[in-house]
N, C-alpha and C. Protein backbone atom coordinates (compact mmCIF):
# COMPACT_ATOMS: atom_id res chain seq x y z
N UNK A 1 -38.62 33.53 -35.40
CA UNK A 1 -38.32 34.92 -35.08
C UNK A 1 -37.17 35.41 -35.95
N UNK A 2 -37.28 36.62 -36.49
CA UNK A 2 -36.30 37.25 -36.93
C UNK A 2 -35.67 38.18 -36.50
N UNK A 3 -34.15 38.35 -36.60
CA UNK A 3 -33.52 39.30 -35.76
C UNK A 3 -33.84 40.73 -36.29
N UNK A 4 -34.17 41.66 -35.79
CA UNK A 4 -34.35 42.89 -36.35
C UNK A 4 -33.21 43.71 -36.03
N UNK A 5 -32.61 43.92 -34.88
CA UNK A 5 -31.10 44.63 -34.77
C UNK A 5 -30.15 43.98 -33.82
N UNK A 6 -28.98 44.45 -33.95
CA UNK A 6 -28.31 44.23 -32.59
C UNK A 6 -27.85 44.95 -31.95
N UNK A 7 -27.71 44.88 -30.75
CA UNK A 7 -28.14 46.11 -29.56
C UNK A 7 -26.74 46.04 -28.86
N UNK A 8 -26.18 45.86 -28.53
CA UNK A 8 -25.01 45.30 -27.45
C UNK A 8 -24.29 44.36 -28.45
N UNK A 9 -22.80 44.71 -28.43
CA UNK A 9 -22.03 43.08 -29.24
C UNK A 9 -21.27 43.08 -27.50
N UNK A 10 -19.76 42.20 -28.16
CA UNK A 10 -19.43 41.56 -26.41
C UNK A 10 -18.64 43.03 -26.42
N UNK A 11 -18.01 43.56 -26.95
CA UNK A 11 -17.35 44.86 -26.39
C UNK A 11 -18.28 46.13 -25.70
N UNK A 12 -19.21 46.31 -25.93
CA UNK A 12 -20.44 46.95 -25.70
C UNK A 12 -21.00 46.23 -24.40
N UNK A 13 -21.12 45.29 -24.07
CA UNK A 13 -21.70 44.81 -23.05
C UNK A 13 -20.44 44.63 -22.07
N UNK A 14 -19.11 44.19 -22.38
CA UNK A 14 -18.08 44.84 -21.06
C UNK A 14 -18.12 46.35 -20.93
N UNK A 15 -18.18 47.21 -21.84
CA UNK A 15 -18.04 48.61 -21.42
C UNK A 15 -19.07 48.78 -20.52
N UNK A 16 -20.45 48.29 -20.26
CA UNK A 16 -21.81 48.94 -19.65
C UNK A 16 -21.21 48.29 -18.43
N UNK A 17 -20.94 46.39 -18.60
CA UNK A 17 -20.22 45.83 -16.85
C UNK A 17 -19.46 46.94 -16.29
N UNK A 18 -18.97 46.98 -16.82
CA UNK A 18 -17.66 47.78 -16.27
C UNK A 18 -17.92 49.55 -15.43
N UNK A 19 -19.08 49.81 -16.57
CA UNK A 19 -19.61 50.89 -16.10
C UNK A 19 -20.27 51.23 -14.75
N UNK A 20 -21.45 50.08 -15.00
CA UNK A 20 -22.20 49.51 -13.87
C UNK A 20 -21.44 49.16 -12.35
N UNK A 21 -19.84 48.56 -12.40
CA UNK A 21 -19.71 48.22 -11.30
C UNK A 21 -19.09 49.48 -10.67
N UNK A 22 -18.32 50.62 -11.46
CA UNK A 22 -18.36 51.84 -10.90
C UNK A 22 -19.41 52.07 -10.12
N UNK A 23 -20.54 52.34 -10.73
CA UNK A 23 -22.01 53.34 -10.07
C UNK A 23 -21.77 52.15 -9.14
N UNK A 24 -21.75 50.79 -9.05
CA UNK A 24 -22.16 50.21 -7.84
C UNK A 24 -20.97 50.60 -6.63
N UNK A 25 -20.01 50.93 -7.11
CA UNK A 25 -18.94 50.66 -5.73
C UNK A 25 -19.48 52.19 -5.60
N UNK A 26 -19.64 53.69 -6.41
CA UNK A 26 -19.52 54.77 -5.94
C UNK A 26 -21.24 54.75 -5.19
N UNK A 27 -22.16 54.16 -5.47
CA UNK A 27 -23.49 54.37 -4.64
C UNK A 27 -23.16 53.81 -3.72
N UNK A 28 -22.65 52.98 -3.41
CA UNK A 28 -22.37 52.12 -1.88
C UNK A 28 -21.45 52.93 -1.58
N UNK A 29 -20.72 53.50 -1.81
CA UNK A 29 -19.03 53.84 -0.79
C UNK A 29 -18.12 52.85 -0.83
N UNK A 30 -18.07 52.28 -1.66
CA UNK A 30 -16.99 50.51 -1.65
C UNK A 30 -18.09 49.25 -1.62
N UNK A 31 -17.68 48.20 -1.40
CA UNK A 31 -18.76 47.35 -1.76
C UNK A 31 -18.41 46.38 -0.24
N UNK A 32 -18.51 46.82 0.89
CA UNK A 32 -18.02 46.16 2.07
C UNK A 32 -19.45 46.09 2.39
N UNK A 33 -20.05 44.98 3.18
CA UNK A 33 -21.14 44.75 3.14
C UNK A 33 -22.46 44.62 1.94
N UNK A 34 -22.28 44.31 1.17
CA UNK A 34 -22.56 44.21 -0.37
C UNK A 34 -22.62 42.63 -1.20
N UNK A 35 -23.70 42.33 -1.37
CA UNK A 35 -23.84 40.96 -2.00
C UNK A 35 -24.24 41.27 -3.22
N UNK A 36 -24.23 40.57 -4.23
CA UNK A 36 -24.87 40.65 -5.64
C UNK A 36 -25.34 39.06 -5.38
N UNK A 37 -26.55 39.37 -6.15
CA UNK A 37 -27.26 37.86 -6.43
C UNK A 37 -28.10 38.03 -7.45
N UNK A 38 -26.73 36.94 -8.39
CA UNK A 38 -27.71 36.62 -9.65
C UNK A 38 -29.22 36.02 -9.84
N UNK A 39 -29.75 36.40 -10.67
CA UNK A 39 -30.95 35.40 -11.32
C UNK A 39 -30.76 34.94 -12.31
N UNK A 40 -31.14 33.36 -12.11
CA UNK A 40 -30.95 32.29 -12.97
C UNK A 40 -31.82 32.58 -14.19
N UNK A 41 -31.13 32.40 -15.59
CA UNK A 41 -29.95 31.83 -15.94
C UNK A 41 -28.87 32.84 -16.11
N UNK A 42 -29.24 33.57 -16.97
CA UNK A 42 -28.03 34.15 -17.48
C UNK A 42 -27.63 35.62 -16.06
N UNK A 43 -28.67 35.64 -15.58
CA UNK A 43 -28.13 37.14 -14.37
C UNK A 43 -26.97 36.34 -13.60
N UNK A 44 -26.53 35.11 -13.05
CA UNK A 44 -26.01 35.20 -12.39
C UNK A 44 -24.11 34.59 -13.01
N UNK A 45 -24.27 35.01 -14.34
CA UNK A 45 -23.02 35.00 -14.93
C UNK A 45 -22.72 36.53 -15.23
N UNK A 46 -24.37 37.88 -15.16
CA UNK A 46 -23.54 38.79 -15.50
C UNK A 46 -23.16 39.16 -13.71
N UNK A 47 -23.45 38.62 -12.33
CA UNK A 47 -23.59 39.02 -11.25
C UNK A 47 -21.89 38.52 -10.85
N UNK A 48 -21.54 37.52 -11.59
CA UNK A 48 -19.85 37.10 -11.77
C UNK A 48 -18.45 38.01 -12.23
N UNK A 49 -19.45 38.04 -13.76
CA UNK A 49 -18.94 38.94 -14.45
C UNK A 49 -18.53 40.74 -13.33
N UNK A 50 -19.69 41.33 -12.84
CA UNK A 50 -19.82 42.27 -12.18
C UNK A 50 -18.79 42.25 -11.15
N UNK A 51 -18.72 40.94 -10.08
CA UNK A 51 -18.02 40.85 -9.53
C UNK A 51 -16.02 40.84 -9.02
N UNK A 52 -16.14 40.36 -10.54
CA UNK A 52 -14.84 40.48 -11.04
C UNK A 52 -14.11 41.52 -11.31
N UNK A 53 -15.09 42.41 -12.16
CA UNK A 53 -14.87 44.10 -12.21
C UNK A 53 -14.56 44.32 -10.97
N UNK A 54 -15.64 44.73 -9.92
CA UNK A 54 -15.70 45.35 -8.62
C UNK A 54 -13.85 44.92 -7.98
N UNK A 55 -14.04 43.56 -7.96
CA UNK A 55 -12.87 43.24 -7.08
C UNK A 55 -11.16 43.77 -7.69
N UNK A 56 -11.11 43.63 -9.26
CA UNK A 56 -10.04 44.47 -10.07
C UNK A 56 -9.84 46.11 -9.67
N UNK A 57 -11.06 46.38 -9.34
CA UNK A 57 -11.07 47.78 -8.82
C UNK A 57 -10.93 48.33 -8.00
N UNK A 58 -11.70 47.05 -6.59
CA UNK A 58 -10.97 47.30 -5.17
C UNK A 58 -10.35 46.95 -4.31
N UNK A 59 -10.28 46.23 -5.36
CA UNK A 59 -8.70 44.68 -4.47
C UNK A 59 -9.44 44.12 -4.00
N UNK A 60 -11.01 44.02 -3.36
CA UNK A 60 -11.48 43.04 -2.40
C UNK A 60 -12.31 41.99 -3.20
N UNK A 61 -12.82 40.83 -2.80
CA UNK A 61 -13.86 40.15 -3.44
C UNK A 61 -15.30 40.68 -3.22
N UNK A 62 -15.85 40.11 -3.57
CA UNK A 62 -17.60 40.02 -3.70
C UNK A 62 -18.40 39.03 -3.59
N UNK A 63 -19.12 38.80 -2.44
CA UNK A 63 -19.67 37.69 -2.20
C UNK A 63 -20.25 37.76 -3.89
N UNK A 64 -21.13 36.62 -4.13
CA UNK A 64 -22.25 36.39 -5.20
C UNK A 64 -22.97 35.08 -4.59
N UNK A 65 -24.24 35.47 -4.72
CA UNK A 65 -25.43 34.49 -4.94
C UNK A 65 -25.92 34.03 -5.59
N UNK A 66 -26.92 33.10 -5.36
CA UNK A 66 -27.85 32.54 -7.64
C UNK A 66 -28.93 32.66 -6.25
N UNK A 67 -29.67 33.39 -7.36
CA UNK A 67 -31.74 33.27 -7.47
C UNK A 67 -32.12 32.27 -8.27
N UNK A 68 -32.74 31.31 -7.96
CA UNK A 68 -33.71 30.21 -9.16
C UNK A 68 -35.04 31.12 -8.63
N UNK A 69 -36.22 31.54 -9.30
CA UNK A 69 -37.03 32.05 -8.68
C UNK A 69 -38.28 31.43 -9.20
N UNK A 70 -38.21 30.10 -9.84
CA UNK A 70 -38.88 29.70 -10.91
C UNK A 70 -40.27 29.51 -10.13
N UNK A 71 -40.00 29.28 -8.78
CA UNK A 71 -41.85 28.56 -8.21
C UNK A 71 -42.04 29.92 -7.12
N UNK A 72 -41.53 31.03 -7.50
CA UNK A 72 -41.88 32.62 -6.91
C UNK A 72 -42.63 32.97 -7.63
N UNK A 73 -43.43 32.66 -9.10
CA UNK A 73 -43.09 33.31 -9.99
C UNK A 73 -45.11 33.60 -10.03
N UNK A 74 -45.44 34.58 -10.26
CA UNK A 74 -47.00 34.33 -9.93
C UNK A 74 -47.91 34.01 -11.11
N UNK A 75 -46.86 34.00 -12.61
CA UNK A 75 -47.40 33.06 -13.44
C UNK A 75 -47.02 32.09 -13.28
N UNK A 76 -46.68 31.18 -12.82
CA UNK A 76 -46.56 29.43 -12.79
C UNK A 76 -47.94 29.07 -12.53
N UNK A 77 -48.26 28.71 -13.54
CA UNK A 77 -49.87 28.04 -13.03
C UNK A 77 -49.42 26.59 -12.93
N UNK A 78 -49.21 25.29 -13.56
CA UNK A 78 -49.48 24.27 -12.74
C UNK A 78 -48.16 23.44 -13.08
N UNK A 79 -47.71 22.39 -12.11
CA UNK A 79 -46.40 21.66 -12.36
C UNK A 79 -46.36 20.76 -13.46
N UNK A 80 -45.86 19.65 -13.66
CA UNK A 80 -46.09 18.88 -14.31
C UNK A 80 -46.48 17.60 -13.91
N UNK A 81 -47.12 16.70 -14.48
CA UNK A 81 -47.58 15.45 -13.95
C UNK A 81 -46.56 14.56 -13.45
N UNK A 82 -47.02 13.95 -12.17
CA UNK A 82 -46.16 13.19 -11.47
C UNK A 82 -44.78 13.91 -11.37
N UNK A 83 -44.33 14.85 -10.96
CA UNK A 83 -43.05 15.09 -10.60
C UNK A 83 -43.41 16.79 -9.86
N UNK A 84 -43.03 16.69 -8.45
CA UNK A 84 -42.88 17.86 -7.89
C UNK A 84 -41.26 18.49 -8.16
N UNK A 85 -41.82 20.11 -8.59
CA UNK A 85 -40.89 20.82 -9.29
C UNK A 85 -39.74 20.90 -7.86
N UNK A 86 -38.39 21.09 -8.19
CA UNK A 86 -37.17 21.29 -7.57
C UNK A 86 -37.40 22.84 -6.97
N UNK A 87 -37.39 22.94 -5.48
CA UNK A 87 -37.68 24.58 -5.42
C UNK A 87 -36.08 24.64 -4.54
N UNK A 88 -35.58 25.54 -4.99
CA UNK A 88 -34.30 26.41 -4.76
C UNK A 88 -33.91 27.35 -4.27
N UNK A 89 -34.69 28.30 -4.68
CA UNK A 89 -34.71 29.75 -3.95
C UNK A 89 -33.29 30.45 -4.20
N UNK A 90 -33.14 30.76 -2.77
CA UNK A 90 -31.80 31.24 -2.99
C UNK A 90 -30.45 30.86 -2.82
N UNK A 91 -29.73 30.75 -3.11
CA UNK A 91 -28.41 29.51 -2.53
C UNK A 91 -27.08 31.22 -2.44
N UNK A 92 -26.76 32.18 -1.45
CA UNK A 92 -26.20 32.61 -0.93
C UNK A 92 -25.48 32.64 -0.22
N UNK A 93 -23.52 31.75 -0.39
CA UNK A 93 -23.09 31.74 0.85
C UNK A 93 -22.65 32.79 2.11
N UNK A 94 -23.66 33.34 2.25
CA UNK A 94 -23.28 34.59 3.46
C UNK A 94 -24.83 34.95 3.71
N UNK A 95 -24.47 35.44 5.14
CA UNK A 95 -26.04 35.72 5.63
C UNK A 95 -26.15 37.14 5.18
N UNK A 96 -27.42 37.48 4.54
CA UNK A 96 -27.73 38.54 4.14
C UNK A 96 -28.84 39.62 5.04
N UNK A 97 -28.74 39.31 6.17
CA UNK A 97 -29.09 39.71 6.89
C UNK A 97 -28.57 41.16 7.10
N UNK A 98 -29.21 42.15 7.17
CA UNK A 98 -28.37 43.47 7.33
C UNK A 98 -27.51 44.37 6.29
N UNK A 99 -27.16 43.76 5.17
CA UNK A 99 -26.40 43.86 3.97
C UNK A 99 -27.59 44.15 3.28
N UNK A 100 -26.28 45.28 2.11
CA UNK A 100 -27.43 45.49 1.26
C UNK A 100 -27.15 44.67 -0.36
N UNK A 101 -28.30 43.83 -0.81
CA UNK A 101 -28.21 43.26 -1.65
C UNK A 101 -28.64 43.47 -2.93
N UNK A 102 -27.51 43.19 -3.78
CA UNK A 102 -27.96 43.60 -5.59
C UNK A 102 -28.19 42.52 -6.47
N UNK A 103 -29.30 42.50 -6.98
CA UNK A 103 -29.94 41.59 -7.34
C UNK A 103 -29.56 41.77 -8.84
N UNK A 104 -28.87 40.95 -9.70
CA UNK A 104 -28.45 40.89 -11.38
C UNK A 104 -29.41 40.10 -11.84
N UNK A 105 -30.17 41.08 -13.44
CA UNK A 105 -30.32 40.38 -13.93
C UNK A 105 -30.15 40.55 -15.14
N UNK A 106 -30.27 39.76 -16.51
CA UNK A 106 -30.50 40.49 -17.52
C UNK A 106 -31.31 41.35 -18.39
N UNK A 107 -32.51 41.12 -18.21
CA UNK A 107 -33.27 41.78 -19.12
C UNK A 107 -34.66 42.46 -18.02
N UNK A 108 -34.99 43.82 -18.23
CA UNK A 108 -36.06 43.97 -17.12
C UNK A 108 -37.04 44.46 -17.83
N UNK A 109 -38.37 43.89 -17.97
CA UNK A 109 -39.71 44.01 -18.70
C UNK A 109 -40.61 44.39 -17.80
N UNK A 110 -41.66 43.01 -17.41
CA UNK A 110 -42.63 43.77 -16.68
C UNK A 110 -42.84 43.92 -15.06
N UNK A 111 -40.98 43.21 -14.93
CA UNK A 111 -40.69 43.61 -13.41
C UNK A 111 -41.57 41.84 -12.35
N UNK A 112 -42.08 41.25 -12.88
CA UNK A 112 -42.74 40.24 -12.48
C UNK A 112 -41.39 39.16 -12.09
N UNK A 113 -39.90 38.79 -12.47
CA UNK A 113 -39.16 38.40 -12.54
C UNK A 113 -38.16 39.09 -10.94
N UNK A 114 -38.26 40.46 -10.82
CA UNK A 114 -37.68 40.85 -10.05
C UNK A 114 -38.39 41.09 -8.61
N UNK A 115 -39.95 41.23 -8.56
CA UNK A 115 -40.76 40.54 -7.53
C UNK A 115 -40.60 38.92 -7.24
N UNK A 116 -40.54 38.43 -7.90
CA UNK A 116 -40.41 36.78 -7.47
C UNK A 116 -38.74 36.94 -7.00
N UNK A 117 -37.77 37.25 -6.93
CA UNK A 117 -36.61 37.49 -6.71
C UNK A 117 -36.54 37.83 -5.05
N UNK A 118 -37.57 39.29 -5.47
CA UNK A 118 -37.42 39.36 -4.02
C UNK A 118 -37.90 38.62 -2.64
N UNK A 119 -39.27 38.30 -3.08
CA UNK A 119 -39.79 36.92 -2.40
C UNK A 119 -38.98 36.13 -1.90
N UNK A 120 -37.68 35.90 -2.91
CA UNK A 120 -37.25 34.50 -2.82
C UNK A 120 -35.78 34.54 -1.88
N UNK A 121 -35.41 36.21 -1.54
CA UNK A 121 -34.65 36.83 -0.34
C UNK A 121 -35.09 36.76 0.69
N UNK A 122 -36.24 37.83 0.59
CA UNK A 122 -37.30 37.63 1.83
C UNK A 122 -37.13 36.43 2.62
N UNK A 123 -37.46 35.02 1.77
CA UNK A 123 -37.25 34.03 2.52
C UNK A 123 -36.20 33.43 3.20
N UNK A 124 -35.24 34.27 2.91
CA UNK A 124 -33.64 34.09 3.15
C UNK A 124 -33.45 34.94 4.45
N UNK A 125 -33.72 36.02 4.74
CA UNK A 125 -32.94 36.71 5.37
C UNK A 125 -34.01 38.19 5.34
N UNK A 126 -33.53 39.15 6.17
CA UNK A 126 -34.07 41.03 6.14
C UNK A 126 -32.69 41.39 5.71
N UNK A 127 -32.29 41.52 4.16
CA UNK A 127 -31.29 42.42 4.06
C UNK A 127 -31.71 43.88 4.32
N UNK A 128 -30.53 45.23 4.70
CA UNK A 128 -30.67 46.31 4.74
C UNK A 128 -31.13 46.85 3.53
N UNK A 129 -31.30 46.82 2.19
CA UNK A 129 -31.65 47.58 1.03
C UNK A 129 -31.71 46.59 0.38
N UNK A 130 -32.43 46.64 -1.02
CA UNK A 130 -32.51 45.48 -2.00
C UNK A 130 -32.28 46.44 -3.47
N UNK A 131 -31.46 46.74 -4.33
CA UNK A 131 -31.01 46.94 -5.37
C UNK A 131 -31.19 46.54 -6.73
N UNK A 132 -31.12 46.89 -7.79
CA UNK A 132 -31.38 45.84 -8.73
C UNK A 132 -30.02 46.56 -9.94
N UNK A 133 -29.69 45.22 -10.35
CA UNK A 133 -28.60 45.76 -12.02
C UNK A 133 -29.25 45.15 -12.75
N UNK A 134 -29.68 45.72 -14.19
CA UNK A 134 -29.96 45.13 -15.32
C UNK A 134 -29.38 44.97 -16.63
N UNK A 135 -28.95 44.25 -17.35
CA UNK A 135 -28.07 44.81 -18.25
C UNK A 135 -29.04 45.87 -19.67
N UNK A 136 -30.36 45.55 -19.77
CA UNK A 136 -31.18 45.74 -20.40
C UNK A 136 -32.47 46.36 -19.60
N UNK A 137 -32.76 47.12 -19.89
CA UNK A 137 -34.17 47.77 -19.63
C UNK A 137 -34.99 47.76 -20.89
N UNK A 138 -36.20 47.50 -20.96
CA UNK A 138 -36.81 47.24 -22.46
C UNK A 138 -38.15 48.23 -22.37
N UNK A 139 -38.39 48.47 -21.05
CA UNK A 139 -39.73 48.97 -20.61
C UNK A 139 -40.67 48.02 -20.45
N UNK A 140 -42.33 48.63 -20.30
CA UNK A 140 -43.59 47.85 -20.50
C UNK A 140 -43.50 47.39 -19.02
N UNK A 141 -43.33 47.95 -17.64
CA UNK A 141 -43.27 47.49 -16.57
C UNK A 141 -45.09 47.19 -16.04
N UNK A 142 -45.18 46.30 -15.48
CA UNK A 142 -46.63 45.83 -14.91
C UNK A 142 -46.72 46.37 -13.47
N UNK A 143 -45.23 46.15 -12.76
CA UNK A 143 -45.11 46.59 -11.19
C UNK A 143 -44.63 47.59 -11.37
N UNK A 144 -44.81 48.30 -10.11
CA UNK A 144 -43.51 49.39 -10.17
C UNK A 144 -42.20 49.18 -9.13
N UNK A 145 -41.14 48.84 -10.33
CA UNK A 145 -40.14 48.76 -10.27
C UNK A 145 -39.43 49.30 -11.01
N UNK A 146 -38.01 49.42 -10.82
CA UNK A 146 -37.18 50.10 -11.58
C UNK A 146 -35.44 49.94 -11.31
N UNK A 147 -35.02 50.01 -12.25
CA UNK A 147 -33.57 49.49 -12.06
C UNK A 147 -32.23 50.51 -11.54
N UNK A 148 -31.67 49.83 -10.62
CA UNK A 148 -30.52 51.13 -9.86
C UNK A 148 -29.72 51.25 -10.70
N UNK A 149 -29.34 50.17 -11.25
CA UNK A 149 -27.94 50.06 -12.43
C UNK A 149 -28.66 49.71 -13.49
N UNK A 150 -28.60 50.43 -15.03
CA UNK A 150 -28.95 50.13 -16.25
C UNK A 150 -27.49 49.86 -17.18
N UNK A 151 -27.72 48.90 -17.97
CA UNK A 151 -25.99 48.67 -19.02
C UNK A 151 -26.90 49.68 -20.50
N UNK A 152 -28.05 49.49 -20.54
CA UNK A 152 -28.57 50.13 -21.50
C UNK A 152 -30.28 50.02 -21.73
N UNK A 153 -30.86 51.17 -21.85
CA UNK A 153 -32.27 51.68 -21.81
C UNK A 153 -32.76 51.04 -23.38
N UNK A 154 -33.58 50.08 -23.80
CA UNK A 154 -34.29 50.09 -25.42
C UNK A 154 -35.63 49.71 -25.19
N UNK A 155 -35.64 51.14 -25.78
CA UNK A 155 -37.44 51.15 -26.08
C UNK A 155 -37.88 50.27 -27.10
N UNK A 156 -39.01 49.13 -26.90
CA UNK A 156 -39.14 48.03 -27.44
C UNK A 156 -40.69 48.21 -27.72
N UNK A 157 -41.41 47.46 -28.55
CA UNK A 157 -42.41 47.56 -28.48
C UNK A 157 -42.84 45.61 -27.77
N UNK A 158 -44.24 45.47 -27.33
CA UNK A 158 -44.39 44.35 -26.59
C UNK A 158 -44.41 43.17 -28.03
N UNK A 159 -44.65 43.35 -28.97
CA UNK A 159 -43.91 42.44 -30.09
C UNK A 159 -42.64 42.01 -30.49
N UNK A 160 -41.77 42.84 -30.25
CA UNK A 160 -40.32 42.52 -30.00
C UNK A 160 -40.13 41.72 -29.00
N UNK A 161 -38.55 40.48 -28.75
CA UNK A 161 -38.13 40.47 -27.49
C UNK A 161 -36.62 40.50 -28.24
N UNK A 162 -36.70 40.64 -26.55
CA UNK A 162 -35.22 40.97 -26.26
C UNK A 162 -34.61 39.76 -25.57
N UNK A 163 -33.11 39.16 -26.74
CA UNK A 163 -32.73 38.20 -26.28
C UNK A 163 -31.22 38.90 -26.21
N UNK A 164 -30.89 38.23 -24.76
CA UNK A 164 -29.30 38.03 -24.56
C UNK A 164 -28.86 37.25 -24.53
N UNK A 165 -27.55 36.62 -25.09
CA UNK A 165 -26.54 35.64 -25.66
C UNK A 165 -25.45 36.29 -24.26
N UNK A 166 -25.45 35.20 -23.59
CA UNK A 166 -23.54 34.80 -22.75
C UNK A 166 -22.69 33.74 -23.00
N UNK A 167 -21.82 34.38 -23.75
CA UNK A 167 -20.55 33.61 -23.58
C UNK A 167 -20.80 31.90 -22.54
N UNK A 168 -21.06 32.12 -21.44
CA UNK A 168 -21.43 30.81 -20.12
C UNK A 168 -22.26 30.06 -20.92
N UNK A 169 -23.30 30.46 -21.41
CA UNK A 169 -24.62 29.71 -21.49
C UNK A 169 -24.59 29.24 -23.04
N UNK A 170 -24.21 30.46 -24.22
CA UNK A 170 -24.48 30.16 -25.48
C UNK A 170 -23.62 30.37 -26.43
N UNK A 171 -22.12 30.47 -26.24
CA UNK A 171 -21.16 30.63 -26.79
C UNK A 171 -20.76 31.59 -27.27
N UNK A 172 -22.05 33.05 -26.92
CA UNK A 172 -21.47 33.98 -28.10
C UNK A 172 -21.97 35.35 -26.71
N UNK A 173 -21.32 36.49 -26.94
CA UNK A 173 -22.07 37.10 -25.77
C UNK A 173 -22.47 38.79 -27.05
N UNK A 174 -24.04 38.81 -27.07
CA UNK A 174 -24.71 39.90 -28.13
C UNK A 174 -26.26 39.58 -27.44
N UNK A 175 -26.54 41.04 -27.36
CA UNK A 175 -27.99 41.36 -27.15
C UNK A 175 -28.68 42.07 -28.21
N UNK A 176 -29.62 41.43 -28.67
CA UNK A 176 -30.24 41.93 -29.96
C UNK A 176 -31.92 41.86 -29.65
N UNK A 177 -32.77 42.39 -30.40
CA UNK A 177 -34.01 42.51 -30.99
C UNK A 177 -34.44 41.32 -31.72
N UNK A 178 -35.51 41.05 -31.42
CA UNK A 178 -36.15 39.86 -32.53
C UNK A 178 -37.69 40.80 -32.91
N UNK A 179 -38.35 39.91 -34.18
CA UNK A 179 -39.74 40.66 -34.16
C UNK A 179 -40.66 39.04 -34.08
N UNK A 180 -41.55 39.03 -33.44
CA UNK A 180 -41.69 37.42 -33.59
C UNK A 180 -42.83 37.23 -34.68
């Protein structure tokens, strides 16, 4: 794959965090009753990241969760031989029962990622509302879904992807274009 642009460097992607956790504390009224839960991998370092903002801003903390949503997922067709896959779900320390929960992730395509997400609450708990932050919107949605918090809208074509780099995961934090 070759890179075709870059979309976000790391100063560009704190300005949108930063942005994002505004709209989140001003759509809620404060973030009191309010979970964020990342999706694995990289959503639940920007659902950290997010968190950190929020709490600089309102003195309080922020719960955070991790989504693994890997056996939600309604393409998983088959495991691998001899070894039943690790299922995880959601690992949330607080009951989300009643709360309204924001689901981080990074990149939102055809929305198939953020259905298995929710599934994987569902099985957790009836939160009051279910939310979504993305740092990326690319389009080409299959469900209809759609994101409460956007860090940034790129119209992509389905030959492109869209990769994000974190600091946590890959040493460098830039969201760019590939053409494959």
């Amino acid at each position: 794959m070759e890179q075709k642009a870059v979309i976000l460097d790391e100063q560009a992607i704190r300005r949108a965090l930063t942005r994002i956790a505004h709209e989140m504390i001003e759509r809620n009224k404060g973030m009191k009753d309010v979970i964020l839960a990342g999706i694995k991998t990289r959503g639940i370092h920007l659902a950290k990241r997010l968190a950190e903002r929020i709490e600089q801003i309102e003195g309080n903390p922020v719960t955070v969760g991790e989504l693994d949503i890997t056996l939600y997922r309604d393409d998983l067709t088959k495991k691998t031989d001899n070894q039943d896959p690790l299922v995880k779900g959601a690992d949330i320390p607080a009951d989300i029962n009643d709360k309204t929960l924001i689901v981080v992730d990074d990149v939102l395509f055809t929305g198939r990622t953020v259905r298995a997400a929710m599934d994987a609450l569902v099985d957790v708990g009836r939160p009051s509302s279910i939310q979504l932050a993305v740092l990326v919107d690319r389009g080409h949605r299959e469900l209809p879904i759609r994101a409460d918090y956007i860090g940034k809208n790129i119209p992509t074509s389905k030959a492109e992807k869209v990769m994000v780099q974190l600091v946590e995961v890959d040493q460098t934090d830039l969201v760019a274009i590939y053409e494959k």
